[in-house]
Structures are given as C-alpha cells and as structure tokens.
N, C-alpha and C. Protein backbone atom coordinates (compact mmCIF):
# COMPACT_ATOMS: atom_id res chain seq x y z
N UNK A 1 59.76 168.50 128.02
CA UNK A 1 59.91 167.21 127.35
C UNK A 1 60.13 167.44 125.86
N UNK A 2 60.96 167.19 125.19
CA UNK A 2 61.67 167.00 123.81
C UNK A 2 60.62 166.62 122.82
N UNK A 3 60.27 166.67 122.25
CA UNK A 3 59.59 165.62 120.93
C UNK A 3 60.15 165.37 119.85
N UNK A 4 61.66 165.82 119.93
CA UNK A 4 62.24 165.39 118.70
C UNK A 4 62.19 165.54 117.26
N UNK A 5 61.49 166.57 116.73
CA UNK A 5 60.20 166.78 115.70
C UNK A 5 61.25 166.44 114.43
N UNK A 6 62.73 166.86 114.31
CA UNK A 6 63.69 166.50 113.22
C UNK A 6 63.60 164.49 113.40
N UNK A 7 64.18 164.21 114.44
CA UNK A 7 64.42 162.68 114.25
C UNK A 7 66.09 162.79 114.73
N UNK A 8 66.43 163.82 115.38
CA UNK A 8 68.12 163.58 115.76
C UNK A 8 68.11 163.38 116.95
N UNK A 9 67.22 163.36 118.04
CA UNK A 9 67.61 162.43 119.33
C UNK A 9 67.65 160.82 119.03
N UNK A 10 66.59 160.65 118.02
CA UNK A 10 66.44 159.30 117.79
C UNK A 10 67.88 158.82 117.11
N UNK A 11 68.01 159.38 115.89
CA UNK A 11 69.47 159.13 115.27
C UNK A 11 70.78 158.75 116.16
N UNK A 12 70.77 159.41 117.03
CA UNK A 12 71.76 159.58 117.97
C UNK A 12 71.96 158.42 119.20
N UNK A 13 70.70 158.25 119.60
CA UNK A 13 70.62 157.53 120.58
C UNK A 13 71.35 155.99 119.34
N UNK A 14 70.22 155.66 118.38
CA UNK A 14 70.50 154.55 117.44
C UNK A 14 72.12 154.36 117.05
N UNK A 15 72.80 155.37 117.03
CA UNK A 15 74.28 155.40 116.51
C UNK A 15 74.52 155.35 117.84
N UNK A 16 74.71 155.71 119.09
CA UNK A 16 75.00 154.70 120.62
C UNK A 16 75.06 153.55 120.85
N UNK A 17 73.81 153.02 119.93
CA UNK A 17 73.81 151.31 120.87
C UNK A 17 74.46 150.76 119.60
N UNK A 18 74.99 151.10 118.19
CA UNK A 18 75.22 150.69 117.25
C UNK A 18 76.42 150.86 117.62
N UNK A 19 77.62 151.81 117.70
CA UNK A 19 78.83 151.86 118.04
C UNK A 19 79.59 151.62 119.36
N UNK A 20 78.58 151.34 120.38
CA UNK A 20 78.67 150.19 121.78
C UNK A 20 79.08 148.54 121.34
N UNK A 21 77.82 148.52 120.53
CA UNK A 21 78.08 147.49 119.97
C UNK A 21 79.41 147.13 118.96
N UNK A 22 79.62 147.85 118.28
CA UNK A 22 81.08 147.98 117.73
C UNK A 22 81.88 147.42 118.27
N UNK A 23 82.10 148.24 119.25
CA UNK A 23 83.59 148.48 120.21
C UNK A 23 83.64 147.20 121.26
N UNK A 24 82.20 146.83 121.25
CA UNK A 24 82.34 145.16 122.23
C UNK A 24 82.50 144.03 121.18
N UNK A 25 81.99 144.14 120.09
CA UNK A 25 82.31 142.74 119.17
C UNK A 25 82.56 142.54 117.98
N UNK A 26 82.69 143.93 117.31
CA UNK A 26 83.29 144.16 116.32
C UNK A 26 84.94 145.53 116.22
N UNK A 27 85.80 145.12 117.43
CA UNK A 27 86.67 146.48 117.35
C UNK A 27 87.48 146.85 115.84
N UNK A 28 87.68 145.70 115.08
CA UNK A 28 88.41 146.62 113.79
C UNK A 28 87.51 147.28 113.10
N UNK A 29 86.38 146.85 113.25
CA UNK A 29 85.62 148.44 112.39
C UNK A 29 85.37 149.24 113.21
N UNK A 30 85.36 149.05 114.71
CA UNK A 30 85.04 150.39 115.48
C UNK A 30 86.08 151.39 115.21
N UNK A 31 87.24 150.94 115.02
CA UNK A 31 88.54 151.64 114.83
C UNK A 31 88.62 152.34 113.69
N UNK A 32 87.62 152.12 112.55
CA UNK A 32 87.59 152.43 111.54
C UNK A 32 87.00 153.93 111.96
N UNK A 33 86.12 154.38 112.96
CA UNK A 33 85.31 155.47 112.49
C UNK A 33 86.01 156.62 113.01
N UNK A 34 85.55 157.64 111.75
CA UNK A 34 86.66 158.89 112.12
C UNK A 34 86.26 159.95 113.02
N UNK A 35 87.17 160.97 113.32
CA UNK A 35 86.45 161.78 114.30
C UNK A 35 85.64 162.45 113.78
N UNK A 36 84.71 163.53 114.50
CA UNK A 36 83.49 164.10 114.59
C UNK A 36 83.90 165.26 113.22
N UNK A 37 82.74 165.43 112.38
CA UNK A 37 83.05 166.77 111.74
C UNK A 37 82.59 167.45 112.70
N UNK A 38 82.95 169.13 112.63
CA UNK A 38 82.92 170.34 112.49
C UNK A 38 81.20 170.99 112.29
N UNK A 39 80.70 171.72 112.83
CA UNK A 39 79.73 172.62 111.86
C UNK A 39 80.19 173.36 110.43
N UNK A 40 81.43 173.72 110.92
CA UNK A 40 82.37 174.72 109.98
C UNK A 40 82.52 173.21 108.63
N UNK A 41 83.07 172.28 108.90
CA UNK A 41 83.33 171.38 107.76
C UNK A 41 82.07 170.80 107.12
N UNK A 42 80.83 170.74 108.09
CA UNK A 42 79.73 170.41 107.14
C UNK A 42 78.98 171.01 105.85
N UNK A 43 78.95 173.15 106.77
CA UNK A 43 78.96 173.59 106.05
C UNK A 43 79.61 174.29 104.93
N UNK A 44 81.00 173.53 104.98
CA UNK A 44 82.01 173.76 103.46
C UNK A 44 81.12 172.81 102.71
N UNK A 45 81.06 171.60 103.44
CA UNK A 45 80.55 170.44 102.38
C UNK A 45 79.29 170.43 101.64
N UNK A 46 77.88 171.13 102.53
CA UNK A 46 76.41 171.67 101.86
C UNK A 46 77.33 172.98 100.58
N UNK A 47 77.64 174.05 100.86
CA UNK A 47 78.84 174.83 99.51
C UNK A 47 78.56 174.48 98.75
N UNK A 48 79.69 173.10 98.77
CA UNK A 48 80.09 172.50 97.39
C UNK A 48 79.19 171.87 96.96
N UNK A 49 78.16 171.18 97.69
CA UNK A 49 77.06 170.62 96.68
C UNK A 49 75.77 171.90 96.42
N UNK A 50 76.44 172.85 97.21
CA UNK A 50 75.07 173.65 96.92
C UNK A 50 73.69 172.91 97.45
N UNK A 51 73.67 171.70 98.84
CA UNK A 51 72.81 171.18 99.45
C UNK A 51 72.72 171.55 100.75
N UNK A 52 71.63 171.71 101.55
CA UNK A 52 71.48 171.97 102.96
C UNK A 52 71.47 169.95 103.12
N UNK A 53 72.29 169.79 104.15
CA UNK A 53 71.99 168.07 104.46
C UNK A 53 70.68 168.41 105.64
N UNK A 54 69.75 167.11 105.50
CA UNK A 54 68.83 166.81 106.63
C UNK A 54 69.48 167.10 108.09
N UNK A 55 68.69 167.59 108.75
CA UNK A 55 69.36 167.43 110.24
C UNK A 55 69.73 166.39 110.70
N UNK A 56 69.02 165.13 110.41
CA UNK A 56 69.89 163.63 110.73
C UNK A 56 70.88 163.61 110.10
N UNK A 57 70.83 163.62 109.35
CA UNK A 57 72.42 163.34 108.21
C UNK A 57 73.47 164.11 109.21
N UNK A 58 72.80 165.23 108.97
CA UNK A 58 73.91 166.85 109.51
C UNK A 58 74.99 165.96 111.33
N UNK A 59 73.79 165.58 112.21
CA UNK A 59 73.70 165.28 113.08
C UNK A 59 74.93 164.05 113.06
N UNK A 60 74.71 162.90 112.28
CA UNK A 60 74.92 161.84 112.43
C UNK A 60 77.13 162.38 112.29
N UNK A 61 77.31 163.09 110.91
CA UNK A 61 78.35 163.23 111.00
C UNK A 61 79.31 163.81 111.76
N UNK A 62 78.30 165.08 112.82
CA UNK A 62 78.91 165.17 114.23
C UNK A 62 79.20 164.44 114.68
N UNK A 63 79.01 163.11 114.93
CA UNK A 63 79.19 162.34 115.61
C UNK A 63 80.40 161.56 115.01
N UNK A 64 80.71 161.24 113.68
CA UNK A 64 81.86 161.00 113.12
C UNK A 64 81.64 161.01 111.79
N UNK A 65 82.78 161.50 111.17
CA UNK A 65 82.62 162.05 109.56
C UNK A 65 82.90 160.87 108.85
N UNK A 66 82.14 160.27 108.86
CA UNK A 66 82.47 158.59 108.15
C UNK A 66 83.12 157.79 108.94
N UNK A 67 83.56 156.57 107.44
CA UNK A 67 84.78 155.73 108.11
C UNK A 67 86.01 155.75 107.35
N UNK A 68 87.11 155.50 108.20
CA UNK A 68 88.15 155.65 107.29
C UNK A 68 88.85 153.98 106.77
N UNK A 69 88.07 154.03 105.39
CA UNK A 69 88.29 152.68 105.15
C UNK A 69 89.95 151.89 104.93
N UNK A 70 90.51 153.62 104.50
CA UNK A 70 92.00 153.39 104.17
C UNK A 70 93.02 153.02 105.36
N UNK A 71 92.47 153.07 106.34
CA UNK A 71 93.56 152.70 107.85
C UNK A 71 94.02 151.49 108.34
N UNK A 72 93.33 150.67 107.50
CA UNK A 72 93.42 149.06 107.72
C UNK A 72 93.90 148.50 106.25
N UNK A 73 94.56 147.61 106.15
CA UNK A 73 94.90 146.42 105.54
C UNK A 73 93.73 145.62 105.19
N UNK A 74 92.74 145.57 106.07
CA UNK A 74 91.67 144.66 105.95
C UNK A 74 90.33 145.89 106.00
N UNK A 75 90.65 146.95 105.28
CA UNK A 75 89.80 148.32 105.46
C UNK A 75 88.10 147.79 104.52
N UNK A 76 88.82 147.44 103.40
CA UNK A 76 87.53 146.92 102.60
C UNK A 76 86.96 146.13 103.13
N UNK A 77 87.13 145.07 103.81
CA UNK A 77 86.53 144.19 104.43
C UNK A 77 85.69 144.43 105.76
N UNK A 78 86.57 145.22 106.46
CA UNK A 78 85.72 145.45 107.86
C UNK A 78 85.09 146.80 108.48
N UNK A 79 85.42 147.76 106.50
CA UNK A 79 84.62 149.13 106.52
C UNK A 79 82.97 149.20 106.38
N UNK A 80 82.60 148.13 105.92
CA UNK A 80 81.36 148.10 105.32
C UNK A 80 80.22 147.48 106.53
N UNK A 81 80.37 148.72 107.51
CA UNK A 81 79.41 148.47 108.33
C UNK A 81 78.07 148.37 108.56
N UNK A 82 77.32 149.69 107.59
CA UNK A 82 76.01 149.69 107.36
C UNK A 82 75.12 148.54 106.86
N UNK A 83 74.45 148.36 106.27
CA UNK A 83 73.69 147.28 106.00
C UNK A 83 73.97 147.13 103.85
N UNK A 84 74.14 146.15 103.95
CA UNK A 84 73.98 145.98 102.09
C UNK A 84 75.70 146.41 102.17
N UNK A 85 76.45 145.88 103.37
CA UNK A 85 78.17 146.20 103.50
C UNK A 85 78.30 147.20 102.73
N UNK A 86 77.98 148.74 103.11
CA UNK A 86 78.37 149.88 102.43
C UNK A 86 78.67 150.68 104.05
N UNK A 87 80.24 151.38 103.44
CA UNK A 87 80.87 151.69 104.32
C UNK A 87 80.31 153.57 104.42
N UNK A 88 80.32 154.45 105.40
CA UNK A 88 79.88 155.87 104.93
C UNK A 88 80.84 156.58 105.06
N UNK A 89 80.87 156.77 104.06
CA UNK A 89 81.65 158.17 103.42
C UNK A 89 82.23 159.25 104.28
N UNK A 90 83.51 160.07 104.32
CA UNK A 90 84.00 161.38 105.16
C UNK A 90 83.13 162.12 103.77
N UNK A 91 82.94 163.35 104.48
CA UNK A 91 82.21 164.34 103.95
C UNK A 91 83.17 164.78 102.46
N UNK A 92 84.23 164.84 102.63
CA UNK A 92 84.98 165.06 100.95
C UNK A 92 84.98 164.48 100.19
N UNK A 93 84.46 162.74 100.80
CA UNK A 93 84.47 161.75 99.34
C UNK A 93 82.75 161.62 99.02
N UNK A 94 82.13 161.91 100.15
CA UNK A 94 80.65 163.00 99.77
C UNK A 94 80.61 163.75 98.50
N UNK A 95 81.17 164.69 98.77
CA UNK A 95 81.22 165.74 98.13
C UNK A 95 81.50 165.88 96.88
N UNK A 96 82.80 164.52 96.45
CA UNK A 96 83.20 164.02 95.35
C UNK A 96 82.41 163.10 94.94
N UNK A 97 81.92 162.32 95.12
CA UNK A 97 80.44 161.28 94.94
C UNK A 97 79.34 161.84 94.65
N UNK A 98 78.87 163.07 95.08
CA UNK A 98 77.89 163.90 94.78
C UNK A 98 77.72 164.52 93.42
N UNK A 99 79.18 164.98 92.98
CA UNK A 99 79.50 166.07 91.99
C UNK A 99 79.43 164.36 90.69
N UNK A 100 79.98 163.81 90.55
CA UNK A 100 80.48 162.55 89.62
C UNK A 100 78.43 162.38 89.45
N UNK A 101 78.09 162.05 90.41
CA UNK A 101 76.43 161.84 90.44
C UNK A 101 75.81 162.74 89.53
N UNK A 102 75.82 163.60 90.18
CA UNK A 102 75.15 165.00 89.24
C UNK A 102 76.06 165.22 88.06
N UNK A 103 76.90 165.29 87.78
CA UNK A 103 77.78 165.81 86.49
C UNK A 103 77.93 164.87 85.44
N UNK A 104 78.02 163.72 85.87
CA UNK A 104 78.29 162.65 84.86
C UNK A 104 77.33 161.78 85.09
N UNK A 105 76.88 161.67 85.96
CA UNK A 105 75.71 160.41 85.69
C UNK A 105 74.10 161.18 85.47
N UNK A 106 74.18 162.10 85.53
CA UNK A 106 73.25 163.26 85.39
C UNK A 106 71.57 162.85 86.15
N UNK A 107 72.15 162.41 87.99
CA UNK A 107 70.87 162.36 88.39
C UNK A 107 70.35 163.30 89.42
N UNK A 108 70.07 163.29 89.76
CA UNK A 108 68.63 164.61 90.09
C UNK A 108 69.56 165.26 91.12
N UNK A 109 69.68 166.95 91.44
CA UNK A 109 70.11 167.12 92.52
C UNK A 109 69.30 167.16 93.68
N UNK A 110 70.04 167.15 95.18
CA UNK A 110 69.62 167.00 96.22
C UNK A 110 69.91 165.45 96.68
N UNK A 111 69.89 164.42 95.90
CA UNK A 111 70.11 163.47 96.33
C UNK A 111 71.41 162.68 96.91
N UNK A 112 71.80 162.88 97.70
CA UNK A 112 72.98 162.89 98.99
C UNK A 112 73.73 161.11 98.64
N UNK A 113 74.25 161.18 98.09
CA UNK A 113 75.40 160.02 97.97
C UNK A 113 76.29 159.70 99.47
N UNK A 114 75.48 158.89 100.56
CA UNK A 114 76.18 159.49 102.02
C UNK A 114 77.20 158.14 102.04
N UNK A 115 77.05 156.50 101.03
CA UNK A 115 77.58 155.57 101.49
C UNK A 115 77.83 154.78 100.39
N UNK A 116 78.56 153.61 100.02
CA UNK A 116 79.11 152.96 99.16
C UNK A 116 79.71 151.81 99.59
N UNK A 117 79.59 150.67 98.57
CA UNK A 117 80.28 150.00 98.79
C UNK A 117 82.34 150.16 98.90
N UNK A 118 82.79 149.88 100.03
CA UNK A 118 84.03 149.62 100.62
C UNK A 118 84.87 149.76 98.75
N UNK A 119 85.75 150.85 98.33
CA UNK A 119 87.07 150.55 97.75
C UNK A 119 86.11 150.56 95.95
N UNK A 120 84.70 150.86 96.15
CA UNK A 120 84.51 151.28 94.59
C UNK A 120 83.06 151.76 94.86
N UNK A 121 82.95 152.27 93.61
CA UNK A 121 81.90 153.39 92.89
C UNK A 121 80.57 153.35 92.68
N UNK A 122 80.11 151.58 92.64
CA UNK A 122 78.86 151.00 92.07
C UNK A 122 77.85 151.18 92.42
N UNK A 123 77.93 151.07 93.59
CA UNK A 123 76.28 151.16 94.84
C UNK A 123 76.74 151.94 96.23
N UNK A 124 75.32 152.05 96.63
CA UNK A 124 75.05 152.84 98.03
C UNK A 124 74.05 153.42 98.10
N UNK A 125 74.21 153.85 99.30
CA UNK A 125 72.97 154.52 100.10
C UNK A 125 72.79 156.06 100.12
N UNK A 126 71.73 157.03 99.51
CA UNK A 126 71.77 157.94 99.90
C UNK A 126 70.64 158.50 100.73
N UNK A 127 70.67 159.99 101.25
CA UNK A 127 69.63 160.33 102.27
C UNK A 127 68.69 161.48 100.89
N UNK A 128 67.80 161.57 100.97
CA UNK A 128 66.91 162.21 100.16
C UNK A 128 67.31 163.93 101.06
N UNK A 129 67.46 165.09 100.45
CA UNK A 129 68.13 166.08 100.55
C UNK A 129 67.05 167.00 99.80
N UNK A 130 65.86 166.81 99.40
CA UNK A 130 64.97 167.63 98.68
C UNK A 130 64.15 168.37 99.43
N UNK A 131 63.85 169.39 99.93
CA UNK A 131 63.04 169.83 100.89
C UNK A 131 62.11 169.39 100.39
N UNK A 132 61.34 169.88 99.10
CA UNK A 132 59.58 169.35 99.04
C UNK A 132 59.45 168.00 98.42
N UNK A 133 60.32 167.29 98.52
CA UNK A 133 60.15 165.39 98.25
C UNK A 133 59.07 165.02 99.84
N UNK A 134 58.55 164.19 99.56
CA UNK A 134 57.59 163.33 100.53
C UNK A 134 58.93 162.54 101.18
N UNK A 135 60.15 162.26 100.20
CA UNK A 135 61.24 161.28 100.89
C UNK A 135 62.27 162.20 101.41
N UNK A 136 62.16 163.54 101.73
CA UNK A 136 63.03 164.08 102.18
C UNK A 136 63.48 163.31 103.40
N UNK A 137 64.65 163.28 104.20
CA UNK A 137 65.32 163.02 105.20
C UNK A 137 65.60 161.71 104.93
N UNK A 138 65.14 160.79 103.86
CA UNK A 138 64.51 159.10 104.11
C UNK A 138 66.02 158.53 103.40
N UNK A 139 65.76 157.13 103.54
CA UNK A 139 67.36 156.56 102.50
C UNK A 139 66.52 156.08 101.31
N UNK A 140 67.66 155.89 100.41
CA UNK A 140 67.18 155.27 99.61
C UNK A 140 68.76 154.61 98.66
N UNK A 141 68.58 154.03 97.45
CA UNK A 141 69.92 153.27 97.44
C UNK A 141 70.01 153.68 95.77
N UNK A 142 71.42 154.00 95.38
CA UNK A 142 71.62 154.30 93.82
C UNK A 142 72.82 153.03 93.58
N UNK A 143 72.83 153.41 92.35
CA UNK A 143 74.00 152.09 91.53
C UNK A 143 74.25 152.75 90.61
N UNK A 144 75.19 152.38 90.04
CA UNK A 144 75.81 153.13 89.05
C UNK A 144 74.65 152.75 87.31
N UNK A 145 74.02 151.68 87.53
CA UNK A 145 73.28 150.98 86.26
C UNK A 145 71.77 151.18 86.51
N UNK A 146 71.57 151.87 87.72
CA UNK A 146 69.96 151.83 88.15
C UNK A 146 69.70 153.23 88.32
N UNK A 147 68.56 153.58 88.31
CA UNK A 147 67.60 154.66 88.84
C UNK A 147 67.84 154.95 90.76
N UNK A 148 68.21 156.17 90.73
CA UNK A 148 68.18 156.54 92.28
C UNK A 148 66.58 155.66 92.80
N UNK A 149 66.09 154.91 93.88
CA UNK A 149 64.84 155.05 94.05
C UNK A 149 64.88 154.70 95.63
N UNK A 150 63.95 155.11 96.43
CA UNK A 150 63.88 155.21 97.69
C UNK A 150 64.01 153.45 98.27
N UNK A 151 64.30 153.08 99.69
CA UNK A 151 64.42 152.01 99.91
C UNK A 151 63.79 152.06 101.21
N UNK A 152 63.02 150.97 101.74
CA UNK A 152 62.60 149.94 100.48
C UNK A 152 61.43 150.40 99.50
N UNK A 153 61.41 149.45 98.86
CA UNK A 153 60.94 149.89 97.25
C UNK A 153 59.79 149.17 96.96
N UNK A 154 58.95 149.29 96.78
CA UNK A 154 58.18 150.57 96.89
C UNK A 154 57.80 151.69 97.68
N UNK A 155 58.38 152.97 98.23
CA UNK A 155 58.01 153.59 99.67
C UNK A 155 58.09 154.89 99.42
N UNK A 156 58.20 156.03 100.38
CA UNK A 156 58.99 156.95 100.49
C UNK A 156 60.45 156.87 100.69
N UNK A 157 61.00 155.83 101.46
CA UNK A 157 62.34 156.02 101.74
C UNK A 157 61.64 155.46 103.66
N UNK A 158 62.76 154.90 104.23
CA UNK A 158 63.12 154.68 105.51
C UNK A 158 63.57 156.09 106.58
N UNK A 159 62.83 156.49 106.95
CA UNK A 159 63.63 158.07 107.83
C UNK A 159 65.20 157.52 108.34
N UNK A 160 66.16 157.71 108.38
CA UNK A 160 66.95 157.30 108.43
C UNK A 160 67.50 157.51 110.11
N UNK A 161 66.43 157.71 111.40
CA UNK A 161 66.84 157.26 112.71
C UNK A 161 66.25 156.05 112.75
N UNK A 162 65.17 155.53 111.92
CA UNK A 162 64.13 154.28 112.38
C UNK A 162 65.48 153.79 111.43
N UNK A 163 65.74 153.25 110.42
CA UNK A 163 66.59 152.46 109.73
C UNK A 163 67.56 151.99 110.89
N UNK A 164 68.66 153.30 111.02
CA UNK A 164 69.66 152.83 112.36
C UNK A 164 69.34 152.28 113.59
N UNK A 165 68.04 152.63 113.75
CA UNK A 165 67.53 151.67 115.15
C UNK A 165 67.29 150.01 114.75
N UNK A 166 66.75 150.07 112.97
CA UNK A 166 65.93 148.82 112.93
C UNK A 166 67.87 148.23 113.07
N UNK A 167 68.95 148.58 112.60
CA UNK A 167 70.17 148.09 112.20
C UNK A 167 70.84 148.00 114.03
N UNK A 168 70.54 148.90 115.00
CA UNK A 168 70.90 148.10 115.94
C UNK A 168 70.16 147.18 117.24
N UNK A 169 69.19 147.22 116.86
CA UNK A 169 68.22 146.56 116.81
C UNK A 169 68.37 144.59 116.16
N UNK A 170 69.14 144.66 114.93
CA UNK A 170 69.42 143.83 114.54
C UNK A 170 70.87 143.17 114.87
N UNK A 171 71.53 144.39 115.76
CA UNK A 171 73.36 143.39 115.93
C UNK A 171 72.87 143.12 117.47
N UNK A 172 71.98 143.55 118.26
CA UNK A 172 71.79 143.15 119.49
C UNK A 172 71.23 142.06 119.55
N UNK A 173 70.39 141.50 119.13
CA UNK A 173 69.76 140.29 118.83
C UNK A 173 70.17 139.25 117.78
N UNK A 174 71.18 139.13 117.11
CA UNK A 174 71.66 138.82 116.10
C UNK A 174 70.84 138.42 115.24
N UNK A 175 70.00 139.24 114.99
CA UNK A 175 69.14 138.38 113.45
C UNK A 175 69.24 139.71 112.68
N UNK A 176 68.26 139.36 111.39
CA UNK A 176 69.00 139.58 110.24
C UNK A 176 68.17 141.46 110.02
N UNK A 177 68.55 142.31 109.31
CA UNK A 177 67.52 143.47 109.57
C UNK A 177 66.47 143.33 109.01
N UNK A 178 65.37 144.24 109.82
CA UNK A 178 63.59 144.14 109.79
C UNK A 178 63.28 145.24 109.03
N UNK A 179 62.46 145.03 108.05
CA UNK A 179 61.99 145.81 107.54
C UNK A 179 60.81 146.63 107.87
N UNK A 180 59.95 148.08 107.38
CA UNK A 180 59.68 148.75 108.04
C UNK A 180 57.99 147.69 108.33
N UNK A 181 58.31 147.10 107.39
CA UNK A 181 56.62 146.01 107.00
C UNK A 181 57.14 144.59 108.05
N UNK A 182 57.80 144.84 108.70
CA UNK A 182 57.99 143.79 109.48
C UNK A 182 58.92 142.59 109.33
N UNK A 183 59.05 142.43 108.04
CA UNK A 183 59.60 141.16 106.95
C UNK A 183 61.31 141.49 107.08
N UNK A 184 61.84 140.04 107.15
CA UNK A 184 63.07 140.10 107.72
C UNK A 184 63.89 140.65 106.18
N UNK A 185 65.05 140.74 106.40
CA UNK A 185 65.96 141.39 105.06
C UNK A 185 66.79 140.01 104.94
N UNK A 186 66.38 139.17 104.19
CA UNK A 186 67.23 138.10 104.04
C UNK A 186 68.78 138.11 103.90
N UNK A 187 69.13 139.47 103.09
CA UNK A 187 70.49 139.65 102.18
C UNK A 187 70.88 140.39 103.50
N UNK A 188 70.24 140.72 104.56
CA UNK A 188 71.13 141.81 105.36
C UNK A 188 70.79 141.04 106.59
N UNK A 189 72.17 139.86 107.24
CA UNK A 189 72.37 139.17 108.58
C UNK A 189 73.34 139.57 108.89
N UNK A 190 73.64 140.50 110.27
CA UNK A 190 75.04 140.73 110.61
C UNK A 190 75.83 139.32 110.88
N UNK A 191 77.28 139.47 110.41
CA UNK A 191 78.10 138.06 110.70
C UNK A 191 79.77 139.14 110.96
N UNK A 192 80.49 138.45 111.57
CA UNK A 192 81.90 138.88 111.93
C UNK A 192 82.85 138.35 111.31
N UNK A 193 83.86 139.06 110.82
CA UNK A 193 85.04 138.36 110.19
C UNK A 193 86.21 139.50 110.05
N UNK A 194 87.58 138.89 110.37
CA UNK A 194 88.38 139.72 110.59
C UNK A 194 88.72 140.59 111.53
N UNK A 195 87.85 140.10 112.62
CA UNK A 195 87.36 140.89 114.00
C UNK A 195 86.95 142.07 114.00
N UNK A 196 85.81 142.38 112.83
CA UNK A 196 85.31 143.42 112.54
C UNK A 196 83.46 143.01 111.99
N UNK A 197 82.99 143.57 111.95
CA UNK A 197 81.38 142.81 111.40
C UNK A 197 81.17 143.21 109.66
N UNK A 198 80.45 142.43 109.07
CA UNK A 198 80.30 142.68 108.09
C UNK A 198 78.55 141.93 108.05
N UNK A 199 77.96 142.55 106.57
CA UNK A 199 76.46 141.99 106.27
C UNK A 199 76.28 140.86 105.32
N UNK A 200 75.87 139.61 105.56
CA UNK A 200 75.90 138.81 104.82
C UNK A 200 74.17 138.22 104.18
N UNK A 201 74.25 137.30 103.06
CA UNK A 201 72.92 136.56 102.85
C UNK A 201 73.63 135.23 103.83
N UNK A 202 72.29 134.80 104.66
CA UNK A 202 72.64 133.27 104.67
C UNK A 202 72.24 132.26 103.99
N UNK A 203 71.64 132.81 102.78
CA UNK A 203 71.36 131.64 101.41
C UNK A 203 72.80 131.83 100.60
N UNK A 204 73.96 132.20 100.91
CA UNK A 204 75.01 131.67 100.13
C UNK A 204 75.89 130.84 100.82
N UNK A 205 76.07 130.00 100.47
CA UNK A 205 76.49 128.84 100.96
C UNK A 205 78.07 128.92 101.20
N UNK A 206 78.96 129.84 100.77
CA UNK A 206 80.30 130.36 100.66
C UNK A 206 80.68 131.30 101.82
N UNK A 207 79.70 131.64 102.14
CA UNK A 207 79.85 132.70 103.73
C UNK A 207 81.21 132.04 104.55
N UNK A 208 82.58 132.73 104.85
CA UNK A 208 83.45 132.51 105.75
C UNK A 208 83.14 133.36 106.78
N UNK A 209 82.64 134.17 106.82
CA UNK A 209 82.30 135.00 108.23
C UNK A 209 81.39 134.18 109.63
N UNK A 210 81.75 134.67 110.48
CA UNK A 210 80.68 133.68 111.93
C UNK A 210 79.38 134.42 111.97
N UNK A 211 78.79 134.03 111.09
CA UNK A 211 77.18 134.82 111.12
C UNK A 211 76.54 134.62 112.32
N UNK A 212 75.87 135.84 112.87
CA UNK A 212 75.43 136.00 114.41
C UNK A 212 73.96 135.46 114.26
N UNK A 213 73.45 134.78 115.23
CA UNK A 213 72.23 134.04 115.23
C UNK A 213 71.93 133.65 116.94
N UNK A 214 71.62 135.15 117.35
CA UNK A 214 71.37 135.26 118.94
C UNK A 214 71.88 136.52 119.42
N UNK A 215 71.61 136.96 120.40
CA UNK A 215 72.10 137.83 121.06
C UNK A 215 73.60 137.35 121.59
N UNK A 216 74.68 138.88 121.62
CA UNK A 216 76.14 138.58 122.17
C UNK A 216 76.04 139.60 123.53
C-alpha cells in the first residue's frame, strides 16, 4: 500500500478529475494544455534556475508542460485556468520568469514562478522550492508590487495536491474554492465563457461569463 509520503499520487489523481472536467465543459481551455514534459526537459529547466523543483511540481508537468496560451485567439481569456485566472507556465517561460524574479526584482531564490496571469507579468502563483522552508512544496502568490508571501496568508503555503483537489473539488460542485480553514474564496467562483472556464468574484456586478452554481 502506497502512502504517498511526496504528495504526487494525490497531485495526480487532483489534475484527473480537474482535466476530465475540462474536456466535458470547458474544451477551449482543455485544448489549451500542452504535451507532457520530458525528465530530460525538466531537468534542463532545474540547470537554468539552478533549482531542484518539488516532486509535485516535477510531477504535475509530466503530465503537461503548461498551457499554451498563444494557440487561441481567445488564449488570454480561456488560458487562465487555475484559480485567481492565472494560466501555468511551459517550463521556458518558467525559466524566464524565474531569472527576471531573481535578477531584477531581486527576490529570494528557490521561489518557483510556476503561473501568471494570461498575456502579462504582474501576478501569480509560485511553488516554494526551498528545501529547509517549513513552505517548501506549498503555493504561494507574488506580484510584481508585493512581497513573495505564502497563500493563504497568513500560513505556510497550501501543499499544492490539497490546493488542486480543493480546485476540483470546486468545478465539480460548482461553488466557489474552499479554503484550507474551510471559508469559501469569494474572488475564486468557477464561471464559463468562450467555451472555456475562467475564475470570477460574484460581487462584481459586470461578470459576462455563466458562473457555475451547482454541479454539471
């Protein structure tokens, strides 16, 4: 019997019912995701940052090396699958996100730039990459105007198979994502538009997307 002790059966299974789900009710972003890296291409990509990635991380991009936001016309719009609509990264615009992080914005290394908002630079999600951090493996979210700090905030960071479970977890049931304290994520309700899904607040009153409110 397995025990999983990294967190990549869990990861894995969570990216299953998340990209099932895709491909039944959101297909233009399912279409978005690219094929599987390589061992060989991951480890060009740890190289260049001079980072070992978490085994989830490592794991997750086996499974597909991002999304390719550039393949669509409507790429910005229906790339931004994750939660807080940040689309994840192929391992080279990683790699380039990483270096700009550390070189010019001069923040801490190890900290894994894995996601972004769709078509610019500002925000996203990274995986904590520090072996002796308490938030190693965990997410947490940077901006170009803020302090890297783990999410949610105040914490270590979210391990990042429980996050993807709490996220499909949340398109199966259509409500909005749960936090690890139980408390719903107001700003993060899956809704569809463009025949692709995207994350919305439903306190803005401007929402054109069909925000999901039930199981599909």
């Amino acid at each position: 019997m397995s025990t999983d002790v990294d967190g990549v059966e869990r990861l894995t299974a969570a990216w299953g019912r998340i990209e099932a789900w895709l491909w039944a009710h959101a297909p233009a972003s399912a279409a978005l995701l690219r094929a599987p890296a390589s061992e060989a291409e991951i480890s060009v990509a740890e190289a260049a940052m001079e980072v070992q990635l978490p085994a989830t991380l490592a794991a997750w991009y086996q499974l597909h090396d991002g999304v390719d936001e550039d393949q669509s016309s409507d790429g910005p719009h229906v790339a931004g699958i994750l939660p807080s609509r940040k689309t994840m990264l192929p391992l080279d615009r990683m790699v380039s996100e990483y270096r700009m992080h550390i070189g010019e914005w001069d923040r801490e290394a190890g900290i894994v730039p894995f996601a972004r908002t769709p078509g610019d630079v500002w925000s996203g999600w990274y995986v904590d990459a520090r072996k002796d951090a308490p938030s190693f493996g965990r997410l947490g979210s940077w901006a170009v105007d803020q302090p890297d700090e783990p999410y949610p905030w105040p914490s270590d960071g979210w391990p990042l198979p429980d996050w993807l479970t709490a996220m499909a977890t949340a398109l199966e049931q259509g409500r909005p994502l749960r936090r690890p304290d139980g408390a719903d994520e107001a700003g993060d309700r899956p809704a569809l538009y463009l025949g692709g899904l995207t994350w919305v607040d439903t306190r803005d009153l401007r929402i054109e997307a069909v925000v999901l409110d039930g199981p599909r």
